[in-house]
Protein backbone atom coordinates (compact mmCIF):
# COMPACT_ATOMS: atom_id res chain seq x y z
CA UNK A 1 0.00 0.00 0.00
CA UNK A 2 1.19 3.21 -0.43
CA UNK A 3 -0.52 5.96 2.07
CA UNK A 4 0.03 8.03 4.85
CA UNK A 5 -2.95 6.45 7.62
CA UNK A 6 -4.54 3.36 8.08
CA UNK A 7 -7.64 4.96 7.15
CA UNK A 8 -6.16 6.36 4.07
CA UNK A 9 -4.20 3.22 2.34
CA UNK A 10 -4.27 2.75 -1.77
CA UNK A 11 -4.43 -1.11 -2.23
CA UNK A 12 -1.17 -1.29 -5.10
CA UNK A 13 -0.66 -5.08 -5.19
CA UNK A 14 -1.08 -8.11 -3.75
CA UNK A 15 -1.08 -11.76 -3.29
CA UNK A 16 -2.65 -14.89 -1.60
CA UNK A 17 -0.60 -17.83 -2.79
CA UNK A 18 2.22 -18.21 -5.25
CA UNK A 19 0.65 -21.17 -7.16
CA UNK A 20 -2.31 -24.02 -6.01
CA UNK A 21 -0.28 -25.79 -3.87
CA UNK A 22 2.22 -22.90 -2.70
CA UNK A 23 0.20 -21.22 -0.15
CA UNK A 24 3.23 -18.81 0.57
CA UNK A 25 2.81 -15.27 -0.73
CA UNK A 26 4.86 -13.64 -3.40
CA UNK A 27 4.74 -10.25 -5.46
CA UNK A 28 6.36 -7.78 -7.43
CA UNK A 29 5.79 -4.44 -7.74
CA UNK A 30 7.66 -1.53 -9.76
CA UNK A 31 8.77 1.56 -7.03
CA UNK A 32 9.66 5.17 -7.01
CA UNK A 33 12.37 6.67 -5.38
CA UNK A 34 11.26 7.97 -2.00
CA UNK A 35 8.16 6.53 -1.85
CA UNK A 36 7.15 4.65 1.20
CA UNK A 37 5.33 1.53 0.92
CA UNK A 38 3.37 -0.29 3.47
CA UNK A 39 3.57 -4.18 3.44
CA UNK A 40 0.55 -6.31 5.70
CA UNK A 41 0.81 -9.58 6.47
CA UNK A 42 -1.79 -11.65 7.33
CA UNK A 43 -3.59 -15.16 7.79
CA UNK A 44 -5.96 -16.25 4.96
CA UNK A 45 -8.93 -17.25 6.97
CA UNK A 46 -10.36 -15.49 10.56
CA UNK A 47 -8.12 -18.37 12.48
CA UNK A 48 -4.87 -18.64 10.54
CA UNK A 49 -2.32 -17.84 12.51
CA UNK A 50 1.31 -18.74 12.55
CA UNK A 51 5.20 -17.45 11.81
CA UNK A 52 5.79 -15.26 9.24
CA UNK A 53 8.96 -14.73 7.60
CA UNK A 54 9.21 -11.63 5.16
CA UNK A 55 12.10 -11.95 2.60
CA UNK A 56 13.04 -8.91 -0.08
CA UNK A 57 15.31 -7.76 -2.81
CA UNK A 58 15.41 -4.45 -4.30
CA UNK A 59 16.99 -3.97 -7.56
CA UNK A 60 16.37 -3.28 -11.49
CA UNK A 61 17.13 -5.72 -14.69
CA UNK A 62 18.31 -3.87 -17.52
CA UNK A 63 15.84 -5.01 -19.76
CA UNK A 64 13.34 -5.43 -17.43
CA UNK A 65 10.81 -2.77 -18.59
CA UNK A 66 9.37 -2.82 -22.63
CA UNK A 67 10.85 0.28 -23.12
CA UNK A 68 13.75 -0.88 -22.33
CA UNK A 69 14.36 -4.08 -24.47
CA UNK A 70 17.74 -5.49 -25.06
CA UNK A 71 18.08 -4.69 -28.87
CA UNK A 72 19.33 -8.28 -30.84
CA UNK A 73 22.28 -7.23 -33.37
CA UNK A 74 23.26 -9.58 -35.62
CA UNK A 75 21.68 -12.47 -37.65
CA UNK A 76 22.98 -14.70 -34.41
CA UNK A 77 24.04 -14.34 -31.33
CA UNK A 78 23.45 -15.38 -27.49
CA UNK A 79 22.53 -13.11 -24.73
CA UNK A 80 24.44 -12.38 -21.52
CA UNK A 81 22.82 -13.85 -18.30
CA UNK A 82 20.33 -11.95 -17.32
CA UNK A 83 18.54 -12.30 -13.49
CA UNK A 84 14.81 -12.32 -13.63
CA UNK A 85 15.02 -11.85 -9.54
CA UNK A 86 14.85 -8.15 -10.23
CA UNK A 87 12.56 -8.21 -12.67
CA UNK A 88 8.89 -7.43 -12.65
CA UNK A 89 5.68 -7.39 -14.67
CA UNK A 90 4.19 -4.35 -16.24
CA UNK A 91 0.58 -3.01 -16.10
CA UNK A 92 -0.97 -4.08 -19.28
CA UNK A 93 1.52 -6.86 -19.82
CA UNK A 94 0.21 -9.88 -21.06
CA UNK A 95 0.68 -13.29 -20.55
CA UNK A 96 3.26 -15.50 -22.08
CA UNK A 97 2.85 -18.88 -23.44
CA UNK A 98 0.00 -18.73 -21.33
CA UNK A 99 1.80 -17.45 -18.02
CA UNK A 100 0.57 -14.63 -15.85
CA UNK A 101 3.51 -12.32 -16.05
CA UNK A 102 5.45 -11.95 -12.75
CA UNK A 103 9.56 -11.13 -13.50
CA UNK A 104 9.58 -11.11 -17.32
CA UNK A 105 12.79 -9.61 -19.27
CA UNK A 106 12.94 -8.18 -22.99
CA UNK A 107 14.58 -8.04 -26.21
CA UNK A 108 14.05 -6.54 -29.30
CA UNK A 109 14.78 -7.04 -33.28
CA UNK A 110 13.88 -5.26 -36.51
CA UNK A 111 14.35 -8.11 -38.93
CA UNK A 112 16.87 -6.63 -41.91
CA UNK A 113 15.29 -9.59 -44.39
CA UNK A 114 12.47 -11.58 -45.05
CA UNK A 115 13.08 -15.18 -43.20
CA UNK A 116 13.03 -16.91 -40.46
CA UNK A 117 14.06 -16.33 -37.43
CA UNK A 118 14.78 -18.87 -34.21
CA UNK A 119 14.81 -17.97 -30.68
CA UNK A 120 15.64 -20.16 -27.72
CA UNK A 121 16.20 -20.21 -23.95
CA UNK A 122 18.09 -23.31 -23.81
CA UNK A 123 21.53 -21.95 -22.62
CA UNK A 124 19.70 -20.99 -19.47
CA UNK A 125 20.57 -22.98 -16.72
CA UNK A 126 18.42 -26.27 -16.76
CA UNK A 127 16.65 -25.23 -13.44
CA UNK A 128 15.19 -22.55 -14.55
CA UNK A 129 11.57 -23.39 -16.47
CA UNK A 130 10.97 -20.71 -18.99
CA UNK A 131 8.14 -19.16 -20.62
CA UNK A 132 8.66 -17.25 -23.71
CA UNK A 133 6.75 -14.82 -26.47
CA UNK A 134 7.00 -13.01 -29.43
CA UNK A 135 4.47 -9.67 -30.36
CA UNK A 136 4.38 -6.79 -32.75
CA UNK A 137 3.37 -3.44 -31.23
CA UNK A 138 4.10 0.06 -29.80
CA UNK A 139 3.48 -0.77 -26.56
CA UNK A 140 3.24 -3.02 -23.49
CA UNK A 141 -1.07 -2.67 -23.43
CA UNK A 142 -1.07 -2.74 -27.32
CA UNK A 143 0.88 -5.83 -28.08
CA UNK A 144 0.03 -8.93 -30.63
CA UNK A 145 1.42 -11.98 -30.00
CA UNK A 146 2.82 -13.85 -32.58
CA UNK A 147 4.04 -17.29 -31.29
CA UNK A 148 4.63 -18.51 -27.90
CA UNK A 149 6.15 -21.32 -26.34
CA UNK A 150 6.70 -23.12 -23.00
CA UNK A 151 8.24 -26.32 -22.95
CA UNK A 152 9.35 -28.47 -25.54
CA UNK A 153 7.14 -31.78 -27.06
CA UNK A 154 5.33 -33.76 -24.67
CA UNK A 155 6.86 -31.05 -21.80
CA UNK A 156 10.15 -32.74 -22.03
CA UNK A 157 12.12 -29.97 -21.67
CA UNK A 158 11.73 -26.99 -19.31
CA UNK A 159 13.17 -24.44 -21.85
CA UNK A 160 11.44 -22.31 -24.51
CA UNK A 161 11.90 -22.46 -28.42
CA UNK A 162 10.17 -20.76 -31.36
CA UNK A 163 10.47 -20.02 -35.09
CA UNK A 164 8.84 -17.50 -36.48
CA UNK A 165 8.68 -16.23 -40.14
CA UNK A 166 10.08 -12.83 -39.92
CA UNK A 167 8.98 -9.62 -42.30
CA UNK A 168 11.85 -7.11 -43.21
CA UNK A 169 11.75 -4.14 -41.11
CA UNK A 170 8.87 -4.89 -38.73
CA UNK A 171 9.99 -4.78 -35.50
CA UNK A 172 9.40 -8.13 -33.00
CA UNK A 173 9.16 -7.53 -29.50
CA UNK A 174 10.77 -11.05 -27.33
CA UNK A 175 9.56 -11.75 -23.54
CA UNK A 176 11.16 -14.07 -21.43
CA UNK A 177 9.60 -15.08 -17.87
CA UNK A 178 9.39 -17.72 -15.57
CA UNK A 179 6.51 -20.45 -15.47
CA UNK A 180 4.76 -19.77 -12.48
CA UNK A 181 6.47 -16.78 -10.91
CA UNK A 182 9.81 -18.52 -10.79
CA UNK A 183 12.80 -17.24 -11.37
CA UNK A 184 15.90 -17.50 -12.43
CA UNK A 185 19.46 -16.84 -15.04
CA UNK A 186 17.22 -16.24 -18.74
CA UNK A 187 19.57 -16.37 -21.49
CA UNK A 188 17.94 -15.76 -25.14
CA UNK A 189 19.68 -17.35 -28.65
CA UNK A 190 18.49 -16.29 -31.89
CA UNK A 191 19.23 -17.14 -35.72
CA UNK A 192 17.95 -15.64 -38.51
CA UNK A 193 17.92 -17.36 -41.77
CA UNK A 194 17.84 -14.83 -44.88
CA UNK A 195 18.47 -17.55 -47.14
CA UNK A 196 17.61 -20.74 -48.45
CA UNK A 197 18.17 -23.65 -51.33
CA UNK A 198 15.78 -22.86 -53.99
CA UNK A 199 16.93 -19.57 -54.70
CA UNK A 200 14.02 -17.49 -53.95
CA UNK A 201 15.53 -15.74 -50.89
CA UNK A 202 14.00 -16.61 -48.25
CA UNK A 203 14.19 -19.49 -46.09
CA UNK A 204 10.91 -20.70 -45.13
CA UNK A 205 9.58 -22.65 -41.93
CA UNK A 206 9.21 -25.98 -43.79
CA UNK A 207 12.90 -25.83 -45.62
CA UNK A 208 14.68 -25.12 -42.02
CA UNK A 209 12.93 -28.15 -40.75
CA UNK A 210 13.75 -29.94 -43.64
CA UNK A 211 17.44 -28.95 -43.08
CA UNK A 212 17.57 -29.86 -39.28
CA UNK A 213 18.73 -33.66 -38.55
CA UNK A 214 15.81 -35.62 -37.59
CA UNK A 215 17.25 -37.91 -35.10
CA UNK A 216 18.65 -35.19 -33.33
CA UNK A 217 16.22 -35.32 -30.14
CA UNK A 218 17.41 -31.85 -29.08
CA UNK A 219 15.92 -30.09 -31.65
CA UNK A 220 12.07 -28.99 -31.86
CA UNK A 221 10.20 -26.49 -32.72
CA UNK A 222 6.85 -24.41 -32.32
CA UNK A 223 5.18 -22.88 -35.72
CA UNK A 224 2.24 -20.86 -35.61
């Protein structure tokens, strides 16, 4: 809360359990400097009573906020580790891969050709379970998505991959978060793939499948 009385609090966020069987309590908020905040504390029914335990961190990921997107330069690359702790959700941010967002980080690319382009969390440590989506828009309450992803097939893996086909000079917005408030080290790979075999130019969804090894286990894909 943020107020100067009891009488005279302004609810700002809140929580009653981190997921359905986490009854614990966990939220994220963005701050201003010198504001005070109030934090309560309480049992969830009339009777509950117990210890409580209040643990905090205060501090900002660089790309935490939309406007502040990591820009991807390059037709490949890896990102450096980022720290989700720090990171929060935006009013008007939606959800990713189906995720409520809670500590979600961002990148940003203006595709320089027609093709396709790949984007991956798996050099994130394998503890952390990602969540991971791609819009087009101006802004964090006027986004579309355009693919998202959670785990790989039959939830096998706890990373995040997608493949998208890619128009030049639009401008794709990435989010990276946690699956169910976690958190954790997000690292983002992309490729983009200007090219292709037939000479047209571009190379599509279907001919960068066709080029990936089949019996290679580690490598799937989502295609909207």
């Amino acid at each position: 809360y943020t107020g100067n009385a009891l009488s005279n609090l302004t609810k700002v966020v809140f929580n009653d359990d981190v997921s359905g069987d986490n009854y614990r309590s966990q939220l994220s908020l963005i701050v201003s400097q010198g504001e005070m905040y109030r934090i309560a504390v309480d049992g969830f029914d009339v009777d509950e009573t117990g210890y409580v335990v209040m643990r905090w961190t205060l501090g900002t990921a660089d790309n935490d906020d939309f406007t502040k997107a990591a820009v991807l330069v390059g037709s490949s690359g890896t990102s450096d580790l980022i720290d989700t702790t720090f990171a929060t959700a935006e009013p008007g941010e939606p959800a990713h891969a189906g995720q409520e967002p809670f500590h979600s980080v961002w990148w940003h690319i203006t595709a320089p050709t027609n093709g396709a382009l790949s984007l991956d969390t798996r050099a994130s440590p394998e503890s952390f379970d990602t969540v991971l989506g791609v819009y087009t828009g101006s802004s964090i309450s006027n986004l579309t998505e355009i693919t998202s992803n959670d785990d790989g097939p039959d939830q096998e893996y706890s990373h995040s991959r997608v493949i998208l086909e890619v128009v030049r000079g639009v401008s794709y917005w990435i989010a990276v978060d946690g699956y169910d408030g976690e958190t954790g080290l997000a690292v983002l790979s992309w490729e983009l793939a200007p090219w292709d075999g037939d000479g047209d130019g571009v190379k599509t969804i279907d001919e960068w499948i066709a080029d990936t090894n089949p019996n290679d286990s580690n490598d799937w894909f989502h295609i909207t």
